[in-house]
Protein backbone atom coordinates (compact mmCIF):
# COMPACT_ATOMS: atom_id res chain seq x y z
CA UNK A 1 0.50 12.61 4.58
CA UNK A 2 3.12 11.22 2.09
CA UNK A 3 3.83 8.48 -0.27
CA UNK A 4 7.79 7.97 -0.92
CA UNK A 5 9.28 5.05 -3.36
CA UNK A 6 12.90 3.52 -2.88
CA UNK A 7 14.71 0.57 -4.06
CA UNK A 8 13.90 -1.17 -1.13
CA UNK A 9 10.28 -0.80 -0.60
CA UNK A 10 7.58 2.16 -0.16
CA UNK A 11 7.01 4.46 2.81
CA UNK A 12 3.36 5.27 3.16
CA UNK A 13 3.25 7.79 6.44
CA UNK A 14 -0.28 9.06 7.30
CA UNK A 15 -2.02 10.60 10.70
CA UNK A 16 -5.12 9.25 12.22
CA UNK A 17 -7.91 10.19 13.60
CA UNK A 18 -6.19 10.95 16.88
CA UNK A 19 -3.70 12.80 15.17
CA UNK A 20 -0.75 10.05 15.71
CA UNK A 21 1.49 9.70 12.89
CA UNK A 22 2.62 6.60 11.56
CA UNK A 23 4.41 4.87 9.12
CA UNK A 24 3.77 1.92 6.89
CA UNK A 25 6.81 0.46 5.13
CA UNK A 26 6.38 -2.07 2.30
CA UNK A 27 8.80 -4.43 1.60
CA UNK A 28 9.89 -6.10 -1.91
CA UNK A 29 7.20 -4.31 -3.75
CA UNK A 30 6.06 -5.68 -7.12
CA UNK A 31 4.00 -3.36 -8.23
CA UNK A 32 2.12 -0.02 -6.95
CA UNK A 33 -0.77 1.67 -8.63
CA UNK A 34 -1.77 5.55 -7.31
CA UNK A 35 -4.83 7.98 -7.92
CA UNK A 36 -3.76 11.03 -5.88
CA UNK A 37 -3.08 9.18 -2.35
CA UNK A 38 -1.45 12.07 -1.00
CA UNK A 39 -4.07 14.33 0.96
CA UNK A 40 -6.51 11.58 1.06
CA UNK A 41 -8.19 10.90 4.05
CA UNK A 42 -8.06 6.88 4.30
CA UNK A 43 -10.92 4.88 5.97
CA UNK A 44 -9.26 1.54 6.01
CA UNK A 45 -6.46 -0.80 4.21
CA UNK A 46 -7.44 -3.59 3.14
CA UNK A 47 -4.68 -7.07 2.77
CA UNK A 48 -5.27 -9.86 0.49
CA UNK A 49 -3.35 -12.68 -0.88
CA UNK A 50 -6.48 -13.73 -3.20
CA UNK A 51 -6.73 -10.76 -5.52
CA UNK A 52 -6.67 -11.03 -9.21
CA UNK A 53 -4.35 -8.21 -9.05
CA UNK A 54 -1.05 -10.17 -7.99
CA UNK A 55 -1.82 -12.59 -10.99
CA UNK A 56 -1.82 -10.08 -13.40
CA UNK A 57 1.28 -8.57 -12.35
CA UNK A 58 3.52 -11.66 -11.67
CA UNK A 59 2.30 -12.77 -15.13
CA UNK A 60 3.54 -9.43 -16.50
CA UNK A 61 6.53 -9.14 -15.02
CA UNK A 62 7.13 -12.69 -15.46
CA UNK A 63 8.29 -13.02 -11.97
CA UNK A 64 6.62 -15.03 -9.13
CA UNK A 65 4.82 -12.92 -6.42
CA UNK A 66 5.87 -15.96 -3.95
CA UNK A 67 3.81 -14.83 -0.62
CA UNK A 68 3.16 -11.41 -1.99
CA UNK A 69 -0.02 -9.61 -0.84
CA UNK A 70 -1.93 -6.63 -2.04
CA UNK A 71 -3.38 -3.48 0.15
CA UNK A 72 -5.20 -1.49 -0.83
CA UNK A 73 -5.64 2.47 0.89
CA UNK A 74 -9.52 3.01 0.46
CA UNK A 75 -11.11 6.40 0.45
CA UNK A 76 -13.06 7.65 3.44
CA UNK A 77 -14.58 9.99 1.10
CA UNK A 78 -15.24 8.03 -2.11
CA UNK A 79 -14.84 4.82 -0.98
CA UNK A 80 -12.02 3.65 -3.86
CA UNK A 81 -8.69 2.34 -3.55
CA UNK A 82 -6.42 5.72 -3.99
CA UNK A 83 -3.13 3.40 -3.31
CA UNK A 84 -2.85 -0.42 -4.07
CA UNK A 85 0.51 -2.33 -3.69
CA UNK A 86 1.52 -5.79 -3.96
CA UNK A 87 4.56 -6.74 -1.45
CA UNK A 88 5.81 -9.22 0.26
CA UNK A 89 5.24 -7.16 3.69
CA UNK A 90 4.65 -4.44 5.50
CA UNK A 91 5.97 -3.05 9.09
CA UNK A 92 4.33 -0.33 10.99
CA UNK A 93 5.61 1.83 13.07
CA UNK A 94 4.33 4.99 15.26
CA UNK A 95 6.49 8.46 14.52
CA UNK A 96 5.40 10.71 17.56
């Protein structure tokens, strides 16, 4: 449904397949890479702490990811990842 960015994290709300809407909120976000998220219809998020990904960044940014983790929003449709993030955490919570 909507992708919003703060300070303090990133709001990813979305509605299922049983039209429930939730919310996922990221905290301490390093990094966050997008190819049109918003619309998508999302098959599955993936979590890992053993991507390549947080290496890159934390080398980049020349900070240390600490216990940082990335997901990854992966198309229904064409099966790629239309929203990857690396944060420390996320909460979820339901919005109806």
């Amino acid at each position: 449904e909507c992708f919003l960015s703060a300070q303090d994290g990133v709001k990813a709300v979305f509605v299922d397949w049983q039209d429930n809407r939730w919310s996922l909120n990221f905290k301490n976000v390093l990094a966050l890479e997008a190819l049109s998220p918003e619309g998508e219809d999302i098959a599955e998020l993936t979590i890992s702490q053993d991507d390549d990904w947080i290496g890159e960044i934390s080398e980049t940014l020349e900070e240390e990811a600490g216990n940082s983790k990335s997901y990854c929003f992966i198309s229904a449709w064409s099966n790629l990842c239309v929203l990857k993030l690396i944060a420390d955490s996320v909460s979820v919570t339901p919005l109806d």
